[in-house]
N, C-alpha and C. Protein backbone atom coordinates (compact mmCIF):
# COMPACT_ATOMS: atom_id res chain seq x y z
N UNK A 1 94.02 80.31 35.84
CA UNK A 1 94.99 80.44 36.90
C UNK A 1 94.93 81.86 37.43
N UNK A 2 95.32 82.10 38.80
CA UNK A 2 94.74 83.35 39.47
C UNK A 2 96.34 83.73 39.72
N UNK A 3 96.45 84.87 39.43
CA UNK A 3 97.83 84.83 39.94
C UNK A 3 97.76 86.69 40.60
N UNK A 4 98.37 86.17 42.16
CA UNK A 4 98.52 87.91 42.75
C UNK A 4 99.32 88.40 42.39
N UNK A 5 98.90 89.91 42.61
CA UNK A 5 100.44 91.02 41.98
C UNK A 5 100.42 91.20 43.54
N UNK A 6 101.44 92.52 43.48
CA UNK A 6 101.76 93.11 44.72
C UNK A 6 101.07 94.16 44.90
N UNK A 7 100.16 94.55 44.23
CA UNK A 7 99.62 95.62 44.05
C UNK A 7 98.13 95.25 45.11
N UNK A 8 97.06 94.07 44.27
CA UNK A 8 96.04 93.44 44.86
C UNK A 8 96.63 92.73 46.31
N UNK A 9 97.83 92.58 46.34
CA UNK A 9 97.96 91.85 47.85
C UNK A 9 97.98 93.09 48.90
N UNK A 10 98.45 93.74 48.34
CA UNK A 10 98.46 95.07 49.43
C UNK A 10 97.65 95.73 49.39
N UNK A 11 96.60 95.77 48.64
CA UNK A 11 95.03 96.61 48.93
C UNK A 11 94.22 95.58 49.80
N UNK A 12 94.38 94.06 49.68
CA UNK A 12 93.65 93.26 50.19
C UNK A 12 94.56 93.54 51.68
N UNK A 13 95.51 93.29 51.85
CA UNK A 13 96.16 93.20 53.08
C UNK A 13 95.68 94.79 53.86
N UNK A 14 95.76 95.45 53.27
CA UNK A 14 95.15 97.33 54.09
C UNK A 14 93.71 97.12 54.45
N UNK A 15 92.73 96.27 53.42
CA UNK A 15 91.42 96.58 53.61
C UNK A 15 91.18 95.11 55.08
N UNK A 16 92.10 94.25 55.25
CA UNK A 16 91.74 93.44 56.34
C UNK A 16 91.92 94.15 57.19
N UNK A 17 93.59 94.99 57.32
CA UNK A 17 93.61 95.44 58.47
C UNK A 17 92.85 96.61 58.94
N UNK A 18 92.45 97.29 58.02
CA UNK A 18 91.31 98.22 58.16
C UNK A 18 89.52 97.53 59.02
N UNK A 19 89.63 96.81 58.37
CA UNK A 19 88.34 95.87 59.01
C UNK A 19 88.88 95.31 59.99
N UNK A 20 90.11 95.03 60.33
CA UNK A 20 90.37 94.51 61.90
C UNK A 20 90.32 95.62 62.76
N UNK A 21 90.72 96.64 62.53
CA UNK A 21 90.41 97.71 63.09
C UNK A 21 89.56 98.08 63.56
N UNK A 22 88.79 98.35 62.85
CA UNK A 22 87.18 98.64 63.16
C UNK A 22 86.37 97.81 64.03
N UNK A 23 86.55 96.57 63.69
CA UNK A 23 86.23 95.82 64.68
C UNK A 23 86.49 95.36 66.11
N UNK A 24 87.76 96.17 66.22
CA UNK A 24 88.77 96.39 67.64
C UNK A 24 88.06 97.59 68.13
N UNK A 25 88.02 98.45 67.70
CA UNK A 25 87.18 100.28 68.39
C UNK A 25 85.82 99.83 68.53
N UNK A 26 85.09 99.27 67.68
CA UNK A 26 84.05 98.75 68.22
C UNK A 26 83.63 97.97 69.31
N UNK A 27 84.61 96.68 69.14
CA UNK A 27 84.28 95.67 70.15
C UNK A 27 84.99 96.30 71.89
N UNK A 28 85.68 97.36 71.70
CA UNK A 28 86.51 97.61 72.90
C UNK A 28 85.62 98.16 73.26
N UNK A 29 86.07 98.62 74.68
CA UNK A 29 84.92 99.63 75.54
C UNK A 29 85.67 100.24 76.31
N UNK A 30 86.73 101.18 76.13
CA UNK A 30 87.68 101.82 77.43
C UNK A 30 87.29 101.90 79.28
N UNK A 31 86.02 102.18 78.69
CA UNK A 31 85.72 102.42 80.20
C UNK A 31 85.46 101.27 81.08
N UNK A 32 85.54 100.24 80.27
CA UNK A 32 85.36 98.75 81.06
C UNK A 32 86.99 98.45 80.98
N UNK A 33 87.80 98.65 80.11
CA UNK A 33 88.95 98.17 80.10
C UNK A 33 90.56 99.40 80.46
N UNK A 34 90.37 99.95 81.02
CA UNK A 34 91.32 101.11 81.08
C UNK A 34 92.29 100.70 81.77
N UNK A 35 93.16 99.58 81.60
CA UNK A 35 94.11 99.15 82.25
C UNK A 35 95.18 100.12 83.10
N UNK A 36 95.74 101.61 82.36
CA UNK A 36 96.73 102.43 83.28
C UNK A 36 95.65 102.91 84.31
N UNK A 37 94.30 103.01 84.12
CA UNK A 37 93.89 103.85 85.12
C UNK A 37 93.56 102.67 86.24
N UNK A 38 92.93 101.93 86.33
CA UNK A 38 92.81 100.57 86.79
C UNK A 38 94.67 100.31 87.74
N UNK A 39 95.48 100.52 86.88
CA UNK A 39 96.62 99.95 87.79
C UNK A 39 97.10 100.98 88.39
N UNK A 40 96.70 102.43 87.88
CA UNK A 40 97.03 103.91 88.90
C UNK A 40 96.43 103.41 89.90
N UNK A 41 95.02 103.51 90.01
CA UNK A 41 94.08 103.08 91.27
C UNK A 41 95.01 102.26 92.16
N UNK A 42 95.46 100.97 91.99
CA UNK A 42 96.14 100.06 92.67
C UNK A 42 97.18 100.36 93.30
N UNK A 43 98.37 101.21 92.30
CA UNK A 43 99.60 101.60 92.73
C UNK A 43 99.25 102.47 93.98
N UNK A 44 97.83 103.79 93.72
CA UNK A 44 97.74 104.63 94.63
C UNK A 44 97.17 104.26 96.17
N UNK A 45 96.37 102.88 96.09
CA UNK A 45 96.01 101.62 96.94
C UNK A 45 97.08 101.00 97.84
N UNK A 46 98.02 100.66 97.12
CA UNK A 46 98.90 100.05 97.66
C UNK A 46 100.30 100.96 98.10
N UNK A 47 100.05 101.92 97.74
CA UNK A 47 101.14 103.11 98.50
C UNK A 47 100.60 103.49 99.50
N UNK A 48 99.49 103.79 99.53
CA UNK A 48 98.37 104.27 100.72
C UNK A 48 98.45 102.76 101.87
N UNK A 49 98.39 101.50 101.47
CA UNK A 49 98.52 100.57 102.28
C UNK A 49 99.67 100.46 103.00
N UNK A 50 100.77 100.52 102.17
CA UNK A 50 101.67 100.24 102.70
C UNK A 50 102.29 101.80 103.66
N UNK A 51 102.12 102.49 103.23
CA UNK A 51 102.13 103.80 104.60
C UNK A 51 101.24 103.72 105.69
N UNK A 52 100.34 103.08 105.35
CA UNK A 52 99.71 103.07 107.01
C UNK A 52 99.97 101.99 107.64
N UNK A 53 100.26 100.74 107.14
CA UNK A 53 101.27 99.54 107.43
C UNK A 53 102.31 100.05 108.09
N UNK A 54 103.33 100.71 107.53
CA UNK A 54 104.68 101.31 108.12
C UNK A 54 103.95 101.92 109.43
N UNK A 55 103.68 102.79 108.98
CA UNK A 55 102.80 103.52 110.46
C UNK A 55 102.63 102.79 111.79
N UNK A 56 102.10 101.98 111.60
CA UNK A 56 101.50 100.56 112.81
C UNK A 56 102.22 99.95 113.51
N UNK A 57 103.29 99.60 112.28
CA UNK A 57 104.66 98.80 112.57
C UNK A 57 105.47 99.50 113.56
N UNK A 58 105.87 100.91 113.31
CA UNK A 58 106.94 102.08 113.88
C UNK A 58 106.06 102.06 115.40
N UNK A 59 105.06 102.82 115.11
CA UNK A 59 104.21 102.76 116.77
C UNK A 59 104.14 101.80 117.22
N UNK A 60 104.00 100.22 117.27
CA UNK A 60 104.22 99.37 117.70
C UNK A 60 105.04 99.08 118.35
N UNK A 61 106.30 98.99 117.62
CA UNK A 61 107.95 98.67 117.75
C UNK A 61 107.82 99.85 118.89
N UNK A 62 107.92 101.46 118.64
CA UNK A 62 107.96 101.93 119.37
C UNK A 62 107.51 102.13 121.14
N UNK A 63 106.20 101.95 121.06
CA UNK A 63 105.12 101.65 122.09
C UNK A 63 105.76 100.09 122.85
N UNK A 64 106.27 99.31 122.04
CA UNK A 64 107.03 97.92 123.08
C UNK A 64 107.88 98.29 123.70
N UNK A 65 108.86 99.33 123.66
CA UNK A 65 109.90 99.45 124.31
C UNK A 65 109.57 100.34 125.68
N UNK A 66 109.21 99.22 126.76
CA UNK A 66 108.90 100.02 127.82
C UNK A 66 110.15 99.99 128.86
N UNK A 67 110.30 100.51 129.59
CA UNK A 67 111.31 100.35 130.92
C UNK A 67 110.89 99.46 131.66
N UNK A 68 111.38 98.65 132.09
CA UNK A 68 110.85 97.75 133.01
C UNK A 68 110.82 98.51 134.69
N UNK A 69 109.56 97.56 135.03
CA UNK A 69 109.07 97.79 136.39
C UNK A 69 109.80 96.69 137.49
N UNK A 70 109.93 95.92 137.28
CA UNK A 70 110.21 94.64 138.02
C UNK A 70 109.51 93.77 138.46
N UNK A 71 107.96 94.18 137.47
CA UNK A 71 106.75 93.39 137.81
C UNK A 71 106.36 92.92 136.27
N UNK A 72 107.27 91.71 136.07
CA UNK A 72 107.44 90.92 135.25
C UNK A 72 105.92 90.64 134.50
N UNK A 73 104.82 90.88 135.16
CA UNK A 73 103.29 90.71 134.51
C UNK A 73 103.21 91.95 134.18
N UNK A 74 103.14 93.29 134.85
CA UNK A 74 102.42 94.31 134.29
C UNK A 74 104.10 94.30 133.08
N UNK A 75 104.81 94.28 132.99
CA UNK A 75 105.80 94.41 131.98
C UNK A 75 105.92 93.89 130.86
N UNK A 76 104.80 92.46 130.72
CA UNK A 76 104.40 91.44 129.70
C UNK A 76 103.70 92.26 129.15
N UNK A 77 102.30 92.81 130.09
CA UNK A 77 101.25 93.12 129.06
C UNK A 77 101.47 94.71 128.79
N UNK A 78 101.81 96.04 129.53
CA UNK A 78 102.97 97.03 129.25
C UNK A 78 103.82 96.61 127.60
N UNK A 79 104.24 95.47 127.46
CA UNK A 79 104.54 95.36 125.92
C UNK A 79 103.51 94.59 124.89
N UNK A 80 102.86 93.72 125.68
CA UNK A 80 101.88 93.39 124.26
C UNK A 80 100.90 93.87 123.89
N UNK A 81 99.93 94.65 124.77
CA UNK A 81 99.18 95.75 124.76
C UNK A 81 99.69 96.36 123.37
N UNK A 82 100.63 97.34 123.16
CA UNK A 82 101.03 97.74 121.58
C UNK A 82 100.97 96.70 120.32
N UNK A 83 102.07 95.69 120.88
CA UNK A 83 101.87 94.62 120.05
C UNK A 83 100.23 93.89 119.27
N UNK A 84 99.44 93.69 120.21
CA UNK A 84 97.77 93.38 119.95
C UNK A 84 97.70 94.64 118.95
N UNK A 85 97.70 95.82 119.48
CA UNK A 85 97.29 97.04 118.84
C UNK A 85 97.77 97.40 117.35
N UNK A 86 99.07 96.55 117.61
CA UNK A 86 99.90 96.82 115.97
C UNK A 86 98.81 96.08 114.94
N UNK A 87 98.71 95.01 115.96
CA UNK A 87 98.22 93.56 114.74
C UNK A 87 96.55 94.37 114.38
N UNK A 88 96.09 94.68 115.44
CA UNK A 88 94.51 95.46 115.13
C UNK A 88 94.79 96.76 113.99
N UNK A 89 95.65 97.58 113.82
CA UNK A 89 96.14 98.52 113.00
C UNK A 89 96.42 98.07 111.96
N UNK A 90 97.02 97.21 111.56
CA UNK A 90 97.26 96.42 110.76
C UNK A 90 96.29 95.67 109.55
N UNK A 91 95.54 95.29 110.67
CA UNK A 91 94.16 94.44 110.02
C UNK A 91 92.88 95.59 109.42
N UNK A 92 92.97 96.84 110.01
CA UNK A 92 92.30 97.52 109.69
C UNK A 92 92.87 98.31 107.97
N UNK A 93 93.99 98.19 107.85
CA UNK A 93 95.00 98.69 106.84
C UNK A 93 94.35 97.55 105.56
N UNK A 94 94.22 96.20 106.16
CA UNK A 94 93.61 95.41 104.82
C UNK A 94 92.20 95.33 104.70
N UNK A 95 91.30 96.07 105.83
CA UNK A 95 90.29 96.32 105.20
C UNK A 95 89.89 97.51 104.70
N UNK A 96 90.43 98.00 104.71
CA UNK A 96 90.53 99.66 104.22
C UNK A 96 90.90 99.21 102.61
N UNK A 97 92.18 98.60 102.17
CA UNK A 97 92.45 98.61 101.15
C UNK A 97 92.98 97.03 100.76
N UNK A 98 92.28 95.53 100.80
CA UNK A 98 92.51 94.72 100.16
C UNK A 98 91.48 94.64 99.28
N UNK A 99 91.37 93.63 98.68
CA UNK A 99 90.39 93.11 97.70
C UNK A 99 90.03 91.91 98.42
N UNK A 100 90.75 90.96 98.81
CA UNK A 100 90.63 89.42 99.16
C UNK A 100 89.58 89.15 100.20
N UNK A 101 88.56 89.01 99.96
CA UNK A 101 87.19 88.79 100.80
C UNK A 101 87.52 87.71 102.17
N UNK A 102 88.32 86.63 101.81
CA UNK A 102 88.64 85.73 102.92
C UNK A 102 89.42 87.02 103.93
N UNK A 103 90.67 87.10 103.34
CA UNK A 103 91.70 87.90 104.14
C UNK A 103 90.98 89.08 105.11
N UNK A 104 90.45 89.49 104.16
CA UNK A 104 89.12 90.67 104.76
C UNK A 104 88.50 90.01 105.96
N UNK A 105 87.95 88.78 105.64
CA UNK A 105 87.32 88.11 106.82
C UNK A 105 88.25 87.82 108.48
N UNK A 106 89.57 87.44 107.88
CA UNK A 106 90.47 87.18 108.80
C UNK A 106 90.78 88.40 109.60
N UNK A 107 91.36 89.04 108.90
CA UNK A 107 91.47 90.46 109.51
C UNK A 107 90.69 91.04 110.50
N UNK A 108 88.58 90.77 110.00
CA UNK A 108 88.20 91.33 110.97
C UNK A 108 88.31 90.44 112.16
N UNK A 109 88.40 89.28 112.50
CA UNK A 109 88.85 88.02 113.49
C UNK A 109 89.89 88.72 114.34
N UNK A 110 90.84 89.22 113.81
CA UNK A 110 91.75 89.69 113.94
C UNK A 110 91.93 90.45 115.24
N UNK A 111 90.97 91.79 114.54
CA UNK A 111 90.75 92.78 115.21
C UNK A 111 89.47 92.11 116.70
N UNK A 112 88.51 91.60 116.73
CA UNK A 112 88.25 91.40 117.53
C UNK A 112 88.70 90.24 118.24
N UNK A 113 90.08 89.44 117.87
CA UNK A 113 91.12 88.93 119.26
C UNK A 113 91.56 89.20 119.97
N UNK A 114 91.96 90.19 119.05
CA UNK A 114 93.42 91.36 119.92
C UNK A 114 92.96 92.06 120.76
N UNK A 115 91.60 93.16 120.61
CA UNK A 115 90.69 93.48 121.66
C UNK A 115 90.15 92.60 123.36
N UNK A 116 89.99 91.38 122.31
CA UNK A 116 89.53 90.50 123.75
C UNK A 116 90.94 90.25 124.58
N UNK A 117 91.86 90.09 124.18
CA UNK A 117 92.79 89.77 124.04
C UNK A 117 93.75 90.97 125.43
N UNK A 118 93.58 92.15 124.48
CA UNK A 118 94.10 93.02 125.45
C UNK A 118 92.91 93.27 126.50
N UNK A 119 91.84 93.21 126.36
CA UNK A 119 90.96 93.13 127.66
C UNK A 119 91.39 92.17 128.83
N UNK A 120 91.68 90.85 128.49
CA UNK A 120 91.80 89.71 129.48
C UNK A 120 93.10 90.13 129.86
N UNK A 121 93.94 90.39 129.10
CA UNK A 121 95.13 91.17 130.17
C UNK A 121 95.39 92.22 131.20
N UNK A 122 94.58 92.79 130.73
CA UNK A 122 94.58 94.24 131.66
C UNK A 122 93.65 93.51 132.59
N UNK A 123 92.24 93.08 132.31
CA UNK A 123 91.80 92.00 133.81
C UNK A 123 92.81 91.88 134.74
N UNK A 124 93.53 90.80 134.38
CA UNK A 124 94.39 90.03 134.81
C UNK A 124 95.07 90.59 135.67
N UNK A 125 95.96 92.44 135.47
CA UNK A 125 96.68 92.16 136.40
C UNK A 125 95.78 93.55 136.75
N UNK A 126 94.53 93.89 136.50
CA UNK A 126 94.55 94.30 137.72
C UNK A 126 93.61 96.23 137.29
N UNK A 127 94.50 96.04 135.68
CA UNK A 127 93.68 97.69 135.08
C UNK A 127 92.51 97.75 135.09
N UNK A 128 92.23 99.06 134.56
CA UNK A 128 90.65 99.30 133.62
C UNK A 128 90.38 98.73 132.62
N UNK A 129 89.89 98.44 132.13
CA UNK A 129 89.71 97.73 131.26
C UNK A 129 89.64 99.10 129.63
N UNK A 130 90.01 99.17 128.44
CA UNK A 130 89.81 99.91 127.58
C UNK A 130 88.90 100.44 127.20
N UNK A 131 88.36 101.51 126.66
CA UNK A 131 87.31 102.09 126.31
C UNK A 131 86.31 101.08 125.61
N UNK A 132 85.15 100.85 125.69
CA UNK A 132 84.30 99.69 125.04
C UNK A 132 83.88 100.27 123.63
N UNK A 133 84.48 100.18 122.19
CA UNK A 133 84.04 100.55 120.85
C UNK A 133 83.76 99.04 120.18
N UNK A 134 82.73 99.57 119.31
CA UNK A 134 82.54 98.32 118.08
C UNK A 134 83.89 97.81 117.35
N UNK A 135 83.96 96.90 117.50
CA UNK A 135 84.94 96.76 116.09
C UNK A 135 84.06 96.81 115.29
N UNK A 136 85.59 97.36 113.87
CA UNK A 136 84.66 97.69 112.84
C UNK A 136 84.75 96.46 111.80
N UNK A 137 83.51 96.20 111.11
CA UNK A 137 83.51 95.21 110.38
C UNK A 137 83.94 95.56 108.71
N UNK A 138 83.98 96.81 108.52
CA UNK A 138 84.24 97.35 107.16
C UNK A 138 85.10 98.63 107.32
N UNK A 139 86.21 98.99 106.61
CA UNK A 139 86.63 100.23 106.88
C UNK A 139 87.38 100.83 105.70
N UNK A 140 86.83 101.92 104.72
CA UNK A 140 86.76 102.47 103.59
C UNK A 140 88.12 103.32 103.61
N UNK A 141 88.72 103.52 102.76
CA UNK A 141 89.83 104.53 102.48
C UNK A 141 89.32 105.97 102.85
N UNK A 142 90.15 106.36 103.01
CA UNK A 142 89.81 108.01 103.36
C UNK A 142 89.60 109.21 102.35
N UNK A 143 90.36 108.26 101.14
CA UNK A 143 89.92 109.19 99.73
C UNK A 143 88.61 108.65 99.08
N UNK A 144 87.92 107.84 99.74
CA UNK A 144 86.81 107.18 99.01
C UNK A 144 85.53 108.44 98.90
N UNK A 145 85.26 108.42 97.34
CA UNK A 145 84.21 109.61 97.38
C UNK A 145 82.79 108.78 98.47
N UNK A 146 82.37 110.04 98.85
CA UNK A 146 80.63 110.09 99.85
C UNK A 146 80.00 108.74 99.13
N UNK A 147 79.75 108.80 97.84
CA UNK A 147 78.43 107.98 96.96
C UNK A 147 79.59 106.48 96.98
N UNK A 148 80.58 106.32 97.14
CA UNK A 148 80.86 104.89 97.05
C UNK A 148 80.66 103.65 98.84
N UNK A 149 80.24 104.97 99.66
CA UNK A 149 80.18 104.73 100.73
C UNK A 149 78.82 104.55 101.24
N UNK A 150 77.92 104.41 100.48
CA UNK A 150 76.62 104.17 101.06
C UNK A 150 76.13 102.22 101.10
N UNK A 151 77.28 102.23 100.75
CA UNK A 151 76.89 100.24 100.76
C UNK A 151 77.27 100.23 102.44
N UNK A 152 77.84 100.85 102.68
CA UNK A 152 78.31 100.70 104.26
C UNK A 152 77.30 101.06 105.63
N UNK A 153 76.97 100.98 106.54
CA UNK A 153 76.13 100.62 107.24
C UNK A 153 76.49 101.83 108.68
N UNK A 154 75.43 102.49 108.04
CA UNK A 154 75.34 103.78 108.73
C UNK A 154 75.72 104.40 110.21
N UNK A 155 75.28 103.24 111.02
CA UNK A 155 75.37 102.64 112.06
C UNK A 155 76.86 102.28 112.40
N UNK A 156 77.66 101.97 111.59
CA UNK A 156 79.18 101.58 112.08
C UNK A 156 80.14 102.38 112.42
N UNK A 157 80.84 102.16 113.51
CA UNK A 157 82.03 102.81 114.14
C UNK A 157 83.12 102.05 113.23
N UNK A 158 84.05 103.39 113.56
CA UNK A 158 85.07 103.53 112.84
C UNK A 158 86.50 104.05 113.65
């Protein structure tokens, strides 16, 4: 008959957890798993998003409030002109800093509606038409180091 003391249960119980141990520092890899730094990144992502979000929004809101002319068309597009522009500001804010590859996709849709968009208006009643730029199909944070930016395409306006 085998009988434990408290003595052998608690050297056996130290030497598992000792070997669980070891096998945790081993099998881990911080630099693949660094969860606070990983969710700093994000928090500092999504503070940065959401300030240039606010941003878009304020100039927008702001930029709609025109005086009226009494020319009920140039006074339509006089306010959606900003409005288009918010939504293009906007969309550029989630490609700068989402993850979501669809959304990413939408966004750039986005941006080249609102463009066509405010073009056919200003047609319409009559303007210049806006300066002719690329939309941009990718658009990197502004804290992004040089070397994370070479996947990007040399060639693109911004």
């Amino acid at each position: 008959m085998n009988i434990w003391f408290p003595r052998k249960s608690t050297a056996l119980a130290a030497a598992i957890l000792v070997a669980a141990e070891a096998y945790t520092a081993f099998a881990h890899d911080p630099a693949q798993h660094d969860h606070a730094t990983l969710q700093a990144a994000d928090a500092g992502s999504e503070a940065a998003y959401l300030a240039e979000n606010d941003a878009a929004m304020d100039k927008m809101m702001a930029d709609m409030e025109v005086k009226p002319t009494g020319d009920v068309d140039r006074d339509f597009v006089a306010m959606m002109t900003p409005h288009h522009q918010g939504a293009i500001d906007m969309a550029l804010a989630v490609l700068k800093y989402g993850k979501n590859e669809q959304l990413k996709r939408i966004a750039q849709e986005i941006i080249v509606d609102q463009q066509q968009e405010i073009a056919a208006m200003k047609l319409a009643i009559g303007d210049p038409l806006p300066p002719s730029d690329a939309a941009p199909t990718q658009v990197a944070p502004e804290n992004t180091p040089a070397e994370s930016m070479q996947s990007m395409d040399p060639k693109m306006k911004m």
